[in-house]
N, C-alpha and C. Protein backbone atom coordinates (compact mmCIF):
# COMPACT_ATOMS: atom_id res chain seq x y z
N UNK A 1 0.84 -1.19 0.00
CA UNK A 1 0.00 0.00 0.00
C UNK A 1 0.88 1.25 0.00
N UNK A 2 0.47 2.26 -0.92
CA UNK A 2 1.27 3.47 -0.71
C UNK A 2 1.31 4.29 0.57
N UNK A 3 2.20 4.91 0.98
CA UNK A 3 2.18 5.88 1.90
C UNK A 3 1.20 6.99 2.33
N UNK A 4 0.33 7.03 2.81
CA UNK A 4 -0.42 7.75 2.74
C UNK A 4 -1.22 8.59 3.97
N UNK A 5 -0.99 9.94 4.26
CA UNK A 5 -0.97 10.77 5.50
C UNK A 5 -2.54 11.09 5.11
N UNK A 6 -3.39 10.69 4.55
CA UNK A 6 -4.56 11.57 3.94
C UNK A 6 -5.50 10.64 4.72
N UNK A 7 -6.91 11.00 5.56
CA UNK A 7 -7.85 10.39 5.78
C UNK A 7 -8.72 9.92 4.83
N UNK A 8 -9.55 8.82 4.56
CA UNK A 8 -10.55 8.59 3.47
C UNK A 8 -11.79 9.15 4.06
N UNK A 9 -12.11 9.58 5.27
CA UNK A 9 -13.83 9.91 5.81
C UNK A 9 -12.65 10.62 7.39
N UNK A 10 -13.69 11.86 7.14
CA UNK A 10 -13.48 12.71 8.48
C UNK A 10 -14.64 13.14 9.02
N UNK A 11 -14.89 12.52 9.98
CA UNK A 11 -16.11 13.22 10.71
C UNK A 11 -15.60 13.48 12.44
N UNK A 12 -16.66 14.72 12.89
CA UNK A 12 -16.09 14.90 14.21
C UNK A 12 -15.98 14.11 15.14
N UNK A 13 -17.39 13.01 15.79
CA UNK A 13 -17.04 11.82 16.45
C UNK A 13 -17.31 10.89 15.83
N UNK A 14 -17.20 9.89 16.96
CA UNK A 14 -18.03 8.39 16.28
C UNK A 14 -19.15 8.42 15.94
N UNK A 15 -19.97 9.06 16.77
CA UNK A 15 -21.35 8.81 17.07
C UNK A 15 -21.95 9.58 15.71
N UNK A 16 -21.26 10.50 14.85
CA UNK A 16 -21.24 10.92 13.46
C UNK A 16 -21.63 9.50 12.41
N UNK A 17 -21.33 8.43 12.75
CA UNK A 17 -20.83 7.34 11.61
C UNK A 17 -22.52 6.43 11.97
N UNK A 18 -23.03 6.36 10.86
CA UNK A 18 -24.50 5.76 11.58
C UNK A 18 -24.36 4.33 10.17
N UNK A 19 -24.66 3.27 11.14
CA UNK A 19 -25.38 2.00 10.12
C UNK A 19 -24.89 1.90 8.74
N UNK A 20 -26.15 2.94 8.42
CA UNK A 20 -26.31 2.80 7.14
C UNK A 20 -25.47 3.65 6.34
N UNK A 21 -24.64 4.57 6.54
CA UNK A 21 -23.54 5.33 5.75
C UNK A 21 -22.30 3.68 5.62
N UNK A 22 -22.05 3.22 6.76
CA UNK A 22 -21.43 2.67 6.90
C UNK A 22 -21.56 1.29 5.76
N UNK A 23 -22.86 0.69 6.08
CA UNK A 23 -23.36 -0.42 4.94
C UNK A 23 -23.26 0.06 3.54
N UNK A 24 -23.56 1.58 3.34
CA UNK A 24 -23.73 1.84 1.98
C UNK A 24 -22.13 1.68 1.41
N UNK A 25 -20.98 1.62 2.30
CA UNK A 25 -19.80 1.67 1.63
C UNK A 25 -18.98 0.40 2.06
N UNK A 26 -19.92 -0.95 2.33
CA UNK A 26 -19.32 -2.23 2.81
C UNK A 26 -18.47 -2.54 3.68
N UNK A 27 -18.40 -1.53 4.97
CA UNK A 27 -18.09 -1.63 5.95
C UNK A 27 -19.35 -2.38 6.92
N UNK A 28 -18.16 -3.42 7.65
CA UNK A 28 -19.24 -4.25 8.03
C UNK A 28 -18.15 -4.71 9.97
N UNK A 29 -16.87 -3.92 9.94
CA UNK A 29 -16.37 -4.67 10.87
C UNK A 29 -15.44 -2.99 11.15
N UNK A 30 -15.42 -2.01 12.18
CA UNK A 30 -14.55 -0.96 12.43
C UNK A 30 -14.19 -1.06 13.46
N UNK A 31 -12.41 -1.07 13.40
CA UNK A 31 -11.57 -1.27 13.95
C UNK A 31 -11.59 0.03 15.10
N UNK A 32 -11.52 0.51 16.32
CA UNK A 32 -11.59 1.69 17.15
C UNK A 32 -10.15 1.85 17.92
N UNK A 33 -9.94 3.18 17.74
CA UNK A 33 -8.75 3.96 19.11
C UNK A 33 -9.59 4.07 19.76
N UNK A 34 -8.37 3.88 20.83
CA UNK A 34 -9.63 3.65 22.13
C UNK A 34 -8.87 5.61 22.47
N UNK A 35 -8.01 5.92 22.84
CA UNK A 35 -7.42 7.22 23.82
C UNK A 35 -7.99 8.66 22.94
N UNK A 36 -8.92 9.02 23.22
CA UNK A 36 -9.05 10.48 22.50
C UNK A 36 -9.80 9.95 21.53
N UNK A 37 -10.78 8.83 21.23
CA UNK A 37 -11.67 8.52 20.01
C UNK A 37 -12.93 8.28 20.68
N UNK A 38 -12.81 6.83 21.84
CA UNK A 38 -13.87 6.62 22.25
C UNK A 38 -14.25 7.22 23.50
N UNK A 39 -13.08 7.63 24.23
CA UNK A 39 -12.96 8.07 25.72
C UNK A 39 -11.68 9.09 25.73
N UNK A 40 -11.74 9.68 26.45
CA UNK A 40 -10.83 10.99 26.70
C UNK A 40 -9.37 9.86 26.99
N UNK A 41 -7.89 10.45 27.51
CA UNK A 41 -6.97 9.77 28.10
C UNK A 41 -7.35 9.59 30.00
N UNK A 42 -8.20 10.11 30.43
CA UNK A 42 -8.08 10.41 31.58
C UNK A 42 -8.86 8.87 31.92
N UNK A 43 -9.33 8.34 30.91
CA UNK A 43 -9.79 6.68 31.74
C UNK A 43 -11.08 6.52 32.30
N UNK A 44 -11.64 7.49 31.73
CA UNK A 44 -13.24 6.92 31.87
C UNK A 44 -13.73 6.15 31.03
N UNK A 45 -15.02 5.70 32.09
CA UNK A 45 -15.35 4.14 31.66
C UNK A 45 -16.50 4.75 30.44
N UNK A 46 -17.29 3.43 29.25
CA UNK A 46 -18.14 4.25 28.30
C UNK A 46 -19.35 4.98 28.87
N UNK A 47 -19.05 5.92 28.21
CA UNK A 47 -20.46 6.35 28.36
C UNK A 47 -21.77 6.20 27.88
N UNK A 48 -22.77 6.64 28.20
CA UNK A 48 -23.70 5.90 28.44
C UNK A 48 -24.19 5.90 27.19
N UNK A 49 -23.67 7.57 26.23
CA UNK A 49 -24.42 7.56 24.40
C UNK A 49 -23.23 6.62 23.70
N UNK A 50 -21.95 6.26 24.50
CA UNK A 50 -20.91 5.52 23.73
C UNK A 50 -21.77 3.71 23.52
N UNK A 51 -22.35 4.09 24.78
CA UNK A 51 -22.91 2.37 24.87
C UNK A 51 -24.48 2.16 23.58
N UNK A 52 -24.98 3.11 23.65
CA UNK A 52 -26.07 3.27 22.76
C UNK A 52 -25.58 3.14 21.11
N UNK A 53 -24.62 3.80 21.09
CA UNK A 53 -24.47 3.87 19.79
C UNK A 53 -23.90 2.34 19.29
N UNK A 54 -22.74 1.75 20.32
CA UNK A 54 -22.38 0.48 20.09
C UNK A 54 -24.05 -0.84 20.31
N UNK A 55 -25.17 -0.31 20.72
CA UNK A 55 -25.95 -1.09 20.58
C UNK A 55 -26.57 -1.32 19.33
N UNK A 56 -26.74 0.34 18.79
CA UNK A 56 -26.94 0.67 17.59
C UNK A 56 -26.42 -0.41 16.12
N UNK A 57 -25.32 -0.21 16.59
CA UNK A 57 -24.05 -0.88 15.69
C UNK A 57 -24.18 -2.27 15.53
N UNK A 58 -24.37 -2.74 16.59
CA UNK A 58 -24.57 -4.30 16.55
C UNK A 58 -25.91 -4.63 15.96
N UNK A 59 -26.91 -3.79 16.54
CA UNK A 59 -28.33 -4.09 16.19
C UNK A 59 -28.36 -4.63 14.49
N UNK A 60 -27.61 -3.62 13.53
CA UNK A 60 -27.36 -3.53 12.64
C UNK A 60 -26.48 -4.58 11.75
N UNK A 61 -25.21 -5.07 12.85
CA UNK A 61 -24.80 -6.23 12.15
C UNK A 61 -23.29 -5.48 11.82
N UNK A 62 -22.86 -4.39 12.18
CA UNK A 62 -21.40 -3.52 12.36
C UNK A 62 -21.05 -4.18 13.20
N UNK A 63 -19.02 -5.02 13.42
CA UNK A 63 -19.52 -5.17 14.73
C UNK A 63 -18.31 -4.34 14.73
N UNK A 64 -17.62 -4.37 15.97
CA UNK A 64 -16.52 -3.45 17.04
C UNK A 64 -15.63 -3.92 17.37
N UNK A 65 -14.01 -3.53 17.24
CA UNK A 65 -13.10 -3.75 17.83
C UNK A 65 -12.05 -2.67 18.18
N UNK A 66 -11.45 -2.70 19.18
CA UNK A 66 -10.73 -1.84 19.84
C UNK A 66 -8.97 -2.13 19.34
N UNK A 67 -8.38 -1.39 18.66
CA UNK A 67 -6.64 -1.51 18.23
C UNK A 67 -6.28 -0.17 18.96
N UNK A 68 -5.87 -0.46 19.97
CA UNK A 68 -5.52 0.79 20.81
C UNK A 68 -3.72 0.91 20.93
N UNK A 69 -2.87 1.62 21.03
CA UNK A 69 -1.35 1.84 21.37
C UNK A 69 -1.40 1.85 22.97
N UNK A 70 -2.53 1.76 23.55
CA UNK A 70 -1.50 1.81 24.81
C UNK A 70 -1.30 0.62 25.64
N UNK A 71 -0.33 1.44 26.61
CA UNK A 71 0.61 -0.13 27.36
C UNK A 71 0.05 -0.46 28.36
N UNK A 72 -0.87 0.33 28.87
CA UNK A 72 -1.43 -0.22 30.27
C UNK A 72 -2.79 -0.88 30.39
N UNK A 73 -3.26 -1.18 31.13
CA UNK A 73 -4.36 -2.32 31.23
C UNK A 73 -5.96 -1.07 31.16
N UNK A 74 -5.79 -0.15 30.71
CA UNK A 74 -6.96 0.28 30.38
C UNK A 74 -7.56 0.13 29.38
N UNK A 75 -7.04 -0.63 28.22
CA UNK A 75 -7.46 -1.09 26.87
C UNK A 75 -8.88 -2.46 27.60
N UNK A 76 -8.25 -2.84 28.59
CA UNK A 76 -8.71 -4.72 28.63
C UNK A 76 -9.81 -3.71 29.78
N UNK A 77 -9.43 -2.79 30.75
CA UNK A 77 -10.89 -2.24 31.41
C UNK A 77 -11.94 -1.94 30.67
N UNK A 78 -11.63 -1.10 29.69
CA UNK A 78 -12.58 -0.63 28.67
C UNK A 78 -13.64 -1.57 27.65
N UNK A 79 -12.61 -2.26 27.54
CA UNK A 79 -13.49 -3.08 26.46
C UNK A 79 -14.06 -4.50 27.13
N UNK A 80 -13.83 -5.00 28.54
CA UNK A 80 -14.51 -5.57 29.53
C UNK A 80 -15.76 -5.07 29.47
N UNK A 81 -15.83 -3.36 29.77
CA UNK A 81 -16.93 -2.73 30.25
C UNK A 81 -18.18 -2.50 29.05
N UNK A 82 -17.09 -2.17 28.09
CA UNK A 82 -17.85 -2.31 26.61
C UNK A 82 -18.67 -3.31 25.81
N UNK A 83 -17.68 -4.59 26.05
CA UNK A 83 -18.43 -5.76 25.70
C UNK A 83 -18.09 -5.73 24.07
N UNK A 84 -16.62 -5.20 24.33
CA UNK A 84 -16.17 -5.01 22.50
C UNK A 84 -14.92 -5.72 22.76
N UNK A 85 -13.99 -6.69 21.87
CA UNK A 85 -13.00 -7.01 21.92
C UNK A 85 -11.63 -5.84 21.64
N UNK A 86 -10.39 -6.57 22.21
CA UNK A 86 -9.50 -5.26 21.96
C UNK A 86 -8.06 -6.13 21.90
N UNK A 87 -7.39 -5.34 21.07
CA UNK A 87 -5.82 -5.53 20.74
C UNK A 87 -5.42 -4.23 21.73
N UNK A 88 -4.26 -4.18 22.70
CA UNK A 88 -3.55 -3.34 23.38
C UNK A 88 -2.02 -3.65 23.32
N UNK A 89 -1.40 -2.67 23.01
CA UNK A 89 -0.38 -2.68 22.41
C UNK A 89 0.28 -2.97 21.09
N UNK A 90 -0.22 -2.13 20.47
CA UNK A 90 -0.90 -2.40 19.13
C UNK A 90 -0.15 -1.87 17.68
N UNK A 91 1.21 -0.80 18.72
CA UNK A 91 1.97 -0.38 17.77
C UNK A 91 1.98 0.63 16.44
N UNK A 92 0.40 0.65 16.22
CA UNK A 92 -0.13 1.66 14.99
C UNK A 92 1.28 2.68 14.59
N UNK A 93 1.65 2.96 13.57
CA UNK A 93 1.35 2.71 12.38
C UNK A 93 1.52 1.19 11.73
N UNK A 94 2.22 0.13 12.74
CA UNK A 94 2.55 -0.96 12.07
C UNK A 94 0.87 -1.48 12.15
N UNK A 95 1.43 -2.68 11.05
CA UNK A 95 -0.58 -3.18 10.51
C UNK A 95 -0.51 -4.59 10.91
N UNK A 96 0.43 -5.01 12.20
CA UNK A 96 0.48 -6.48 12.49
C UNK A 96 -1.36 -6.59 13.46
N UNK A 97 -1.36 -5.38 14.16
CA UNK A 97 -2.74 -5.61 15.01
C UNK A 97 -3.93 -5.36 13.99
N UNK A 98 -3.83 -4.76 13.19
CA UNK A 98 -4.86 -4.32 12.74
C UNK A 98 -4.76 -5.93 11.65
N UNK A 99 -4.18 -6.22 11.00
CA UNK A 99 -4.43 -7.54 10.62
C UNK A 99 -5.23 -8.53 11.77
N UNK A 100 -4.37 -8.63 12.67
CA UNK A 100 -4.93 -9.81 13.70
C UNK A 100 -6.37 -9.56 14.08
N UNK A 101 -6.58 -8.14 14.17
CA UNK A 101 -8.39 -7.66 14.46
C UNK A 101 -9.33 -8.38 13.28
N UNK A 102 -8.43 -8.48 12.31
CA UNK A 102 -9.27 -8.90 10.51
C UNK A 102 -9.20 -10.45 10.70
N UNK A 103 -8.35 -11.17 10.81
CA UNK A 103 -8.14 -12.51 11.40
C UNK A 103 -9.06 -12.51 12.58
N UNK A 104 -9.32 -12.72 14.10
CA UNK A 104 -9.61 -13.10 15.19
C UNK A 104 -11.37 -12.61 14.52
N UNK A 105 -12.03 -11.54 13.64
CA UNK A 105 -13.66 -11.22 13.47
C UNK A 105 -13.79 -11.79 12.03
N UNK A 106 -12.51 -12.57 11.42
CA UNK A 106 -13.13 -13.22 10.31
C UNK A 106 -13.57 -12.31 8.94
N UNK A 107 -12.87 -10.83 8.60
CA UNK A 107 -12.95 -10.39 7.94
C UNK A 107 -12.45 -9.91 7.07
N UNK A 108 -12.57 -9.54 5.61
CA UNK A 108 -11.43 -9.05 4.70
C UNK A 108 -11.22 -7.86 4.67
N UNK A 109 -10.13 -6.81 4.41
CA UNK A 109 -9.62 -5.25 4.90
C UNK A 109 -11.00 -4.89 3.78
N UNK A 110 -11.41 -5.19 2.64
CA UNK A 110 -12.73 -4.42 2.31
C UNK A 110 -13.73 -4.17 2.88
N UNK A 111 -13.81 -4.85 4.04
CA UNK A 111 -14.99 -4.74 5.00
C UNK A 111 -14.50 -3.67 6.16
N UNK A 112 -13.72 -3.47 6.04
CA UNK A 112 -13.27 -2.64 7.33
C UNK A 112 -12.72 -1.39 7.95
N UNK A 113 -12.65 -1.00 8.78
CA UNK A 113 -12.47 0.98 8.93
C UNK A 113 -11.74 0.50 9.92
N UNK A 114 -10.81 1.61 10.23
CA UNK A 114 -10.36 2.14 11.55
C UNK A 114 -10.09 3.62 11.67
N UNK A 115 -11.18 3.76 12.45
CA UNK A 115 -11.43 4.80 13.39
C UNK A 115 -10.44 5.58 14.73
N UNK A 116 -10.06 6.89 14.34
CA UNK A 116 -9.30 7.11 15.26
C UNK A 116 -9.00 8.58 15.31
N UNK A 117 -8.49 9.21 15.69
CA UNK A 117 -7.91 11.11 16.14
C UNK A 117 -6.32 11.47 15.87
N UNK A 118 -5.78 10.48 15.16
CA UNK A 118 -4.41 10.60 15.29
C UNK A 118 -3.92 9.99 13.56
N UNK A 119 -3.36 11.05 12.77
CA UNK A 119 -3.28 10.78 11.25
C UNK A 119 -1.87 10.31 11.77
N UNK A 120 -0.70 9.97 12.18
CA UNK A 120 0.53 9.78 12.13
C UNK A 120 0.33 8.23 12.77
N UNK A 121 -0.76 7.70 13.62
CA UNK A 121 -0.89 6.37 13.84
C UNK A 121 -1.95 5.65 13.39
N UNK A 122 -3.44 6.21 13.63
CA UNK A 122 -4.42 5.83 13.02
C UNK A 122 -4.41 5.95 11.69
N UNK A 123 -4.46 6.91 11.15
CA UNK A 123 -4.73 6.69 9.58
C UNK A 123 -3.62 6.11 9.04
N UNK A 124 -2.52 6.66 9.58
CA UNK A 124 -1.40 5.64 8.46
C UNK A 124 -1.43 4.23 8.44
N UNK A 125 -1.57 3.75 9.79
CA UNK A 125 -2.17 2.53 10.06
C UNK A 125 -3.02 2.16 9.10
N UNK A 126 -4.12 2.78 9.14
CA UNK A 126 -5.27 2.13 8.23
C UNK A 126 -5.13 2.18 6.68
N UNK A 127 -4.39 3.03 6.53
CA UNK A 127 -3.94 3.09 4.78
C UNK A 127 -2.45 2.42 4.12
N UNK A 128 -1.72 2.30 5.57
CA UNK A 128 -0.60 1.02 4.95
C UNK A 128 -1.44 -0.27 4.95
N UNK A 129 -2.13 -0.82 6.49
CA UNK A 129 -3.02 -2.11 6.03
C UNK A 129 -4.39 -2.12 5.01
N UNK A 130 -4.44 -1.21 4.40
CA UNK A 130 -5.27 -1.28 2.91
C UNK A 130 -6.73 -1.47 3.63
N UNK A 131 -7.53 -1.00 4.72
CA UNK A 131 -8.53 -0.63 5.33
C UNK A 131 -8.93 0.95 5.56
N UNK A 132 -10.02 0.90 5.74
CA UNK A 132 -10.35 2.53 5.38
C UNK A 132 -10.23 2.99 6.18
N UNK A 133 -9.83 4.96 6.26
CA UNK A 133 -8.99 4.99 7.24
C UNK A 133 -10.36 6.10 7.46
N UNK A 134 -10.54 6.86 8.59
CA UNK A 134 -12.01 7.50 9.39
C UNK A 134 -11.20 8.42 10.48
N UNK A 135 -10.92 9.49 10.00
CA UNK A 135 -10.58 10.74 11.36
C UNK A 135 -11.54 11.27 11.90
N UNK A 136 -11.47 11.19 13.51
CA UNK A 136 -12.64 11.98 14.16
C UNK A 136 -11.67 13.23 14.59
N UNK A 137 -12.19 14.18 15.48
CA UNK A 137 -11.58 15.74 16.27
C UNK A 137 -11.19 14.83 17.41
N UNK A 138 -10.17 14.51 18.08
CA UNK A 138 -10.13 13.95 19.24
C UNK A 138 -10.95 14.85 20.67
N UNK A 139 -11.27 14.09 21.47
CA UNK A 139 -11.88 14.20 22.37
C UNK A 139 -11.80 15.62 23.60
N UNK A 140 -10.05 15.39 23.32
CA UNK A 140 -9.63 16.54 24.80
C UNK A 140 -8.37 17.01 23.66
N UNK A 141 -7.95 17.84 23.96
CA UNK A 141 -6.96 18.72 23.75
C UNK A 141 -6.10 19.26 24.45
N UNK A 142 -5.79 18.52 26.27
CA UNK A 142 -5.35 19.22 27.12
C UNK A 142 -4.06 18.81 27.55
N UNK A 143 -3.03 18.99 26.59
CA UNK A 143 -1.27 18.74 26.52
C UNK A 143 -0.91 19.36 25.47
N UNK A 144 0.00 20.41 26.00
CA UNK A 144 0.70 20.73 24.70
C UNK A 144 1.49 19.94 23.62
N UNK A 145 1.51 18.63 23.88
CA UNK A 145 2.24 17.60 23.01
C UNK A 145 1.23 17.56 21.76
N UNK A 146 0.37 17.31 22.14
CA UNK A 146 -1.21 17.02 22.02
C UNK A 146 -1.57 18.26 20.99
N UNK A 147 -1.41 18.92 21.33
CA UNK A 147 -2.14 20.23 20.78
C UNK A 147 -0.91 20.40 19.16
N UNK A 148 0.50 20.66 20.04
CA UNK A 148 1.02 20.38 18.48
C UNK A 148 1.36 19.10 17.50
N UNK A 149 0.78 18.18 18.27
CA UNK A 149 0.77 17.19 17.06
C UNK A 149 -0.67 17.55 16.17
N UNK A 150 -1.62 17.80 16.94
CA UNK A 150 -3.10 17.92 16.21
C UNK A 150 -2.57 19.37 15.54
N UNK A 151 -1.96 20.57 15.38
CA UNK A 151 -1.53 21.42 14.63
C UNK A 151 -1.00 20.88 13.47
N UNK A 152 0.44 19.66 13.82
CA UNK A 152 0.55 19.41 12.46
C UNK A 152 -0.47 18.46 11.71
N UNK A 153 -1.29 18.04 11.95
CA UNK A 153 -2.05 17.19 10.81
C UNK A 153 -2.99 18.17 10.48
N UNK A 154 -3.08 19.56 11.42
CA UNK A 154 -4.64 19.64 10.07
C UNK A 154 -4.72 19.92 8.63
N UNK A 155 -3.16 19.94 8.13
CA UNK A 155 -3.51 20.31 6.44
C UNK A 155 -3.68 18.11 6.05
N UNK A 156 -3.25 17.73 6.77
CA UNK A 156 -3.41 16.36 6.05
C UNK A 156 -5.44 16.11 6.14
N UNK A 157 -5.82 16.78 7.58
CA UNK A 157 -7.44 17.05 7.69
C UNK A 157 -8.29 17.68 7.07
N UNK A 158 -7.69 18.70 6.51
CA UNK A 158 -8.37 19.26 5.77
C UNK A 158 -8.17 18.91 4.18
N UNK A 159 -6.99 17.89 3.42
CA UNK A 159 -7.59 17.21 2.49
C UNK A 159 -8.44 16.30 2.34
N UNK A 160 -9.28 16.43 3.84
CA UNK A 160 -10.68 15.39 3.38
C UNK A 160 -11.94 16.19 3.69
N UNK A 161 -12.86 16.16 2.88
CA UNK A 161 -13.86 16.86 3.40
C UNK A 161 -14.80 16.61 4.43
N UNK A 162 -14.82 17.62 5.28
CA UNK A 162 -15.72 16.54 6.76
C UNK A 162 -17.17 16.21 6.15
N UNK A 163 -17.31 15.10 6.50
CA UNK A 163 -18.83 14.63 6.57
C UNK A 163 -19.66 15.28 7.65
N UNK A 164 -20.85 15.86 7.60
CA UNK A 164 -21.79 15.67 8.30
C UNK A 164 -22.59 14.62 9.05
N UNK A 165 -23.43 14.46 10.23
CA UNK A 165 -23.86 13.45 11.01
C UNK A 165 -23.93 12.22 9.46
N UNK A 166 -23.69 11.01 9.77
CA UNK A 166 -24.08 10.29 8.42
C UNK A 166 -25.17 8.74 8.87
């Protein structure tokens, strides 16, 4: 797969991405960051429209998995609480987890997204493993590390056009 810093679908959250946008483009299996996508870094558990929407999702026949980078055991709290499976320690941009997520739900990268707030791990991730890649606005903004990494991607953000609720 070519190199590629560019998102294929930008919308502000998850809860933006509904069913049927999703079916209409044969996504059937999206891969999730868990830090700044589904939940802030500070380690709260889902919330209660995070849990709705993942009911949503399933109702539908989407299902959910968590490819998160981090090292500590809040990947396996989260997705306990979620009732979504999860890869932790996951390495993004490399595509060894995001394969194994496509292996362990039985699916081919045409069926599949990963979802995330971070174009230098998430999307590259998702566009070296040849799965579609989905930028949300991350959650919090409160580190200056943070703040200038999200400075440098927004010209790679703004070569995609944001979607509206879909």
């Amino acid at each position: 797969m070519p190199l590629s810093l560019v998102p294929q679908i930008r919308v502000n959250r998850v809860f933006d991405l509904s069913p049927d946008f999703l079916h209409s483009r044969g996504i059937t299996l999206l891969l999730l960051d868990l830090d700044n996508t589904l939940a802030p870094y500070s380690g709260k558990d889902p919330s209660p429209g995070l849990c709705r929407w993942r009911d949503d999702m399933r109702a539908a026949g989407v299902e959910l998995f968590i490819v998160s980078n981090t090292k500590t055991s809040r990947a396996a709290r989260f997705s306990k609480e979620w009732g979504v499976p999860y890869i932790d320690k996951a390495q993004k941009p490399h595509r060894w987890a995001i394969y194994e997520a496509l292996r362990q739900m039985g699916r081919p990268r045409g069926e599949a997204a990963l979802v995330g707030d971070q174009i230098f791990t998430d999307v590259l991730g998702a566009n070296l493993a040849g799965v579609r890649s989905i930028i949300v606005e991350p959650l919090e903004l409160n580190n200056i590390l943070y703040i200038l990494r999200y400075i440098a991607e927004i010209p790679m953000r703004l070569c995609t056009r944001k979607e509206k609720r879909l």
